[in-house]
C-alpha atoms as a PDB file:
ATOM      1  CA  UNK A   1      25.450 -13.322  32.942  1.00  0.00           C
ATOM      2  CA  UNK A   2      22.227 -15.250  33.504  1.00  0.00           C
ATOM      3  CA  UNK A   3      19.421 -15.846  30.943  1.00  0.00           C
ATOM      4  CA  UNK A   4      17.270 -12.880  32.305  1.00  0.00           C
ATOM      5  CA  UNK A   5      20.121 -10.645  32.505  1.00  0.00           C
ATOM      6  CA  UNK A   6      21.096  -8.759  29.542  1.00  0.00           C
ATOM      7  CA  UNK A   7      23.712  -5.809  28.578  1.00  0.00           C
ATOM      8  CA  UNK A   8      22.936  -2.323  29.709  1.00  0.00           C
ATOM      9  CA  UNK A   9      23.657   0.481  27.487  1.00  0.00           C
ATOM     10  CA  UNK A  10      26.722   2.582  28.539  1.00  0.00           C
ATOM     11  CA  UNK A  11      26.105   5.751  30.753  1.00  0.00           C
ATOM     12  CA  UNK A  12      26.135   8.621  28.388  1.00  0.00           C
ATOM     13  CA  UNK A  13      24.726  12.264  27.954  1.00  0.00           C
ATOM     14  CA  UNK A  14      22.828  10.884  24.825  1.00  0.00           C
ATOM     15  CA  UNK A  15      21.870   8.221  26.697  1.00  0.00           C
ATOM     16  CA  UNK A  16      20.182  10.238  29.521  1.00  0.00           C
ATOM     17  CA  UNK A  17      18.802  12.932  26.896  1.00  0.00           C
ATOM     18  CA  UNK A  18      17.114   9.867  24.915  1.00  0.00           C
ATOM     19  CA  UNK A  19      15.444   8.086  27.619  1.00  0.00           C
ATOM     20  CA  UNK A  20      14.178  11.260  29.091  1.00  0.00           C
ATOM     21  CA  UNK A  21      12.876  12.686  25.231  1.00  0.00           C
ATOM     22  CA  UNK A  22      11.492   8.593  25.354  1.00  0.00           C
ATOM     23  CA  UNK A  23       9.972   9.557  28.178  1.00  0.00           C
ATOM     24  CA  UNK A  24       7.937  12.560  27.330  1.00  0.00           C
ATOM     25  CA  UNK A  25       7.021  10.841  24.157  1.00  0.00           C
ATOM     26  CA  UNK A  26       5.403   8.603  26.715  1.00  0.00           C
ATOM     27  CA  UNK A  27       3.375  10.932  29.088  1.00  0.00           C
ATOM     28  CA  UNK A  28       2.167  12.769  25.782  1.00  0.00           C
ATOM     29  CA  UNK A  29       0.483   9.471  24.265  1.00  0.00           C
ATOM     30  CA  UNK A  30       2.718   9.480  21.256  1.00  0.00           C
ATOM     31  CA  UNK A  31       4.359   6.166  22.125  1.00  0.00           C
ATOM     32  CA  UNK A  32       1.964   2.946  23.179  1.00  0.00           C
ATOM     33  CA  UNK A  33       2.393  -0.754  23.391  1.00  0.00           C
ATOM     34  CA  UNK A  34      -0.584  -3.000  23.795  1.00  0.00           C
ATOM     35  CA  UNK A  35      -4.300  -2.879  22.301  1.00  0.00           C
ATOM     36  CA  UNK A  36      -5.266   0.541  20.850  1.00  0.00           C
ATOM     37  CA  UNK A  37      -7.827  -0.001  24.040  1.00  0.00           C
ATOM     38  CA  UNK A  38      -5.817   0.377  26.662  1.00  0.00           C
ATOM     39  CA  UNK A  39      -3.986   3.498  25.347  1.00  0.00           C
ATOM     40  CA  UNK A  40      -3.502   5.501  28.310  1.00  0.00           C
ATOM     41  CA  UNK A  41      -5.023   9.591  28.267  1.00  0.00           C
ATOM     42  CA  UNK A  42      -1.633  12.299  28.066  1.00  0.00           C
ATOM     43  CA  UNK A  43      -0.604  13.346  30.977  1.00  0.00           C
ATOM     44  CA  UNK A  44       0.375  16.982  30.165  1.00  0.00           C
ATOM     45  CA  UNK A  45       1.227  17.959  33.472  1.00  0.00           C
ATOM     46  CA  UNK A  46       3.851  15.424  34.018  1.00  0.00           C
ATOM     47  CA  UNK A  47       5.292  15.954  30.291  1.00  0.00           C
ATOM     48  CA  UNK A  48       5.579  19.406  31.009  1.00  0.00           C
ATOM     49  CA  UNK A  49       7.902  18.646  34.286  1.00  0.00           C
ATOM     50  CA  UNK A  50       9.456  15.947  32.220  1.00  0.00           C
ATOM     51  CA  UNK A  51      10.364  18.797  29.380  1.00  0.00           C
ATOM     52  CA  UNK A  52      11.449  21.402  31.896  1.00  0.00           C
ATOM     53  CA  UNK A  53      13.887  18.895  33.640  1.00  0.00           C
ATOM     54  CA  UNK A  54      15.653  17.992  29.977  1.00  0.00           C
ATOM     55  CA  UNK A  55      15.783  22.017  29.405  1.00  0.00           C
ATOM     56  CA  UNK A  56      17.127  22.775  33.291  1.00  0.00           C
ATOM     57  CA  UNK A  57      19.756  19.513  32.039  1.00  0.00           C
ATOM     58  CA  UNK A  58      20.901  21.699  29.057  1.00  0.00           C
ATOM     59  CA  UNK A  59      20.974  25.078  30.651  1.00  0.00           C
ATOM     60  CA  UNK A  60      23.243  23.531  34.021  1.00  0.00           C
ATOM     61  CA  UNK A  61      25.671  21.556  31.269  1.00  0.00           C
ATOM     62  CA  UNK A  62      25.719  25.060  28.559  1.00  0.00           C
ATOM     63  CA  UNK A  63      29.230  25.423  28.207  1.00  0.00           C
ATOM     64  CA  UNK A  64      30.681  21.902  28.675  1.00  0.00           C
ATOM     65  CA  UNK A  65      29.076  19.957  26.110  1.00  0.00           C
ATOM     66  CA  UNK A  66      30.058  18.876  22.494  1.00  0.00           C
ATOM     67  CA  UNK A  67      28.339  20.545  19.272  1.00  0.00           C
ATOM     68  CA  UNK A  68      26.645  16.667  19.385  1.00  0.00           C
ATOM     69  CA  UNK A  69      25.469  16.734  22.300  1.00  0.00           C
ATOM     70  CA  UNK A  70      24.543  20.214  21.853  1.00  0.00           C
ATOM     71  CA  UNK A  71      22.437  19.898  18.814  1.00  0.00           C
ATOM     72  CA  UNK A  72      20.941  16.809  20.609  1.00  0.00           C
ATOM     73  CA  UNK A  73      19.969  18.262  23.288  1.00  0.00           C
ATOM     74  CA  UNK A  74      18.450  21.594  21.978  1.00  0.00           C
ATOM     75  CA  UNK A  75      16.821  19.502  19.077  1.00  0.00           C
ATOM     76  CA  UNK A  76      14.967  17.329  21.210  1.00  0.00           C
ATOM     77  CA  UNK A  77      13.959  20.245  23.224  1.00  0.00           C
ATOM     78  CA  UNK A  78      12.560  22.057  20.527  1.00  0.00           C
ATOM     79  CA  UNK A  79      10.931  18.713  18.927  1.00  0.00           C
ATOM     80  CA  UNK A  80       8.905  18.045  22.512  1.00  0.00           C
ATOM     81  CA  UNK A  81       7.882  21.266  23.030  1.00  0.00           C
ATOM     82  CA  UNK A  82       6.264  21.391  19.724  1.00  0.00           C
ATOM     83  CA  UNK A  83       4.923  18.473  20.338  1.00  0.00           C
ATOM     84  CA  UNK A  84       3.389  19.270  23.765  1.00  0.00           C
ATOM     85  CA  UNK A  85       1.743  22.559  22.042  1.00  0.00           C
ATOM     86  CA  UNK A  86       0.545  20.232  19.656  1.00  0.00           C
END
């Protein structure tokens, strides 16, 4: 492994369901790095998409996940939308 190459988390569900929760957090302007300046305006329309992907994720994998994965899933859901109506 070379200096600019570093370990990559394994591929799991709560992987995928974090990094797409990470990124709504994003599009909705709740997470920022860099000057207060530069803070980028929500984009609503894309978080919605964002949020109906992760609920269309949960509703095609009902059945065949663990109570974890589960409560992570449906958690996050319910977190973003609140957020979004926020």
């Amino acid at each position: 492994m070379s200096e600019t190459e570093y370990p990559l988390p394994p591929a799991t569900f709560e992987f995928l369901t974090a990094s797409l929760k990470m990124q709504v957090e994003l599009q909705l302007g709740m997470l920022h790095f860099g000057d207060e300046k530069d803070r980028p305006e929500p984009d609503f329309r894309l978080a919605r998409h964002s949020i109906d992907m992760l609920a269309m994720l949960e509703v095609k994998t009902r059945g065949n996940l663990t109570t974890e994965e589960k409560r992570l899933i449906e958690n996050s859901l319910t977190e973003l939308r609140f957020r979004y109506i926020q």
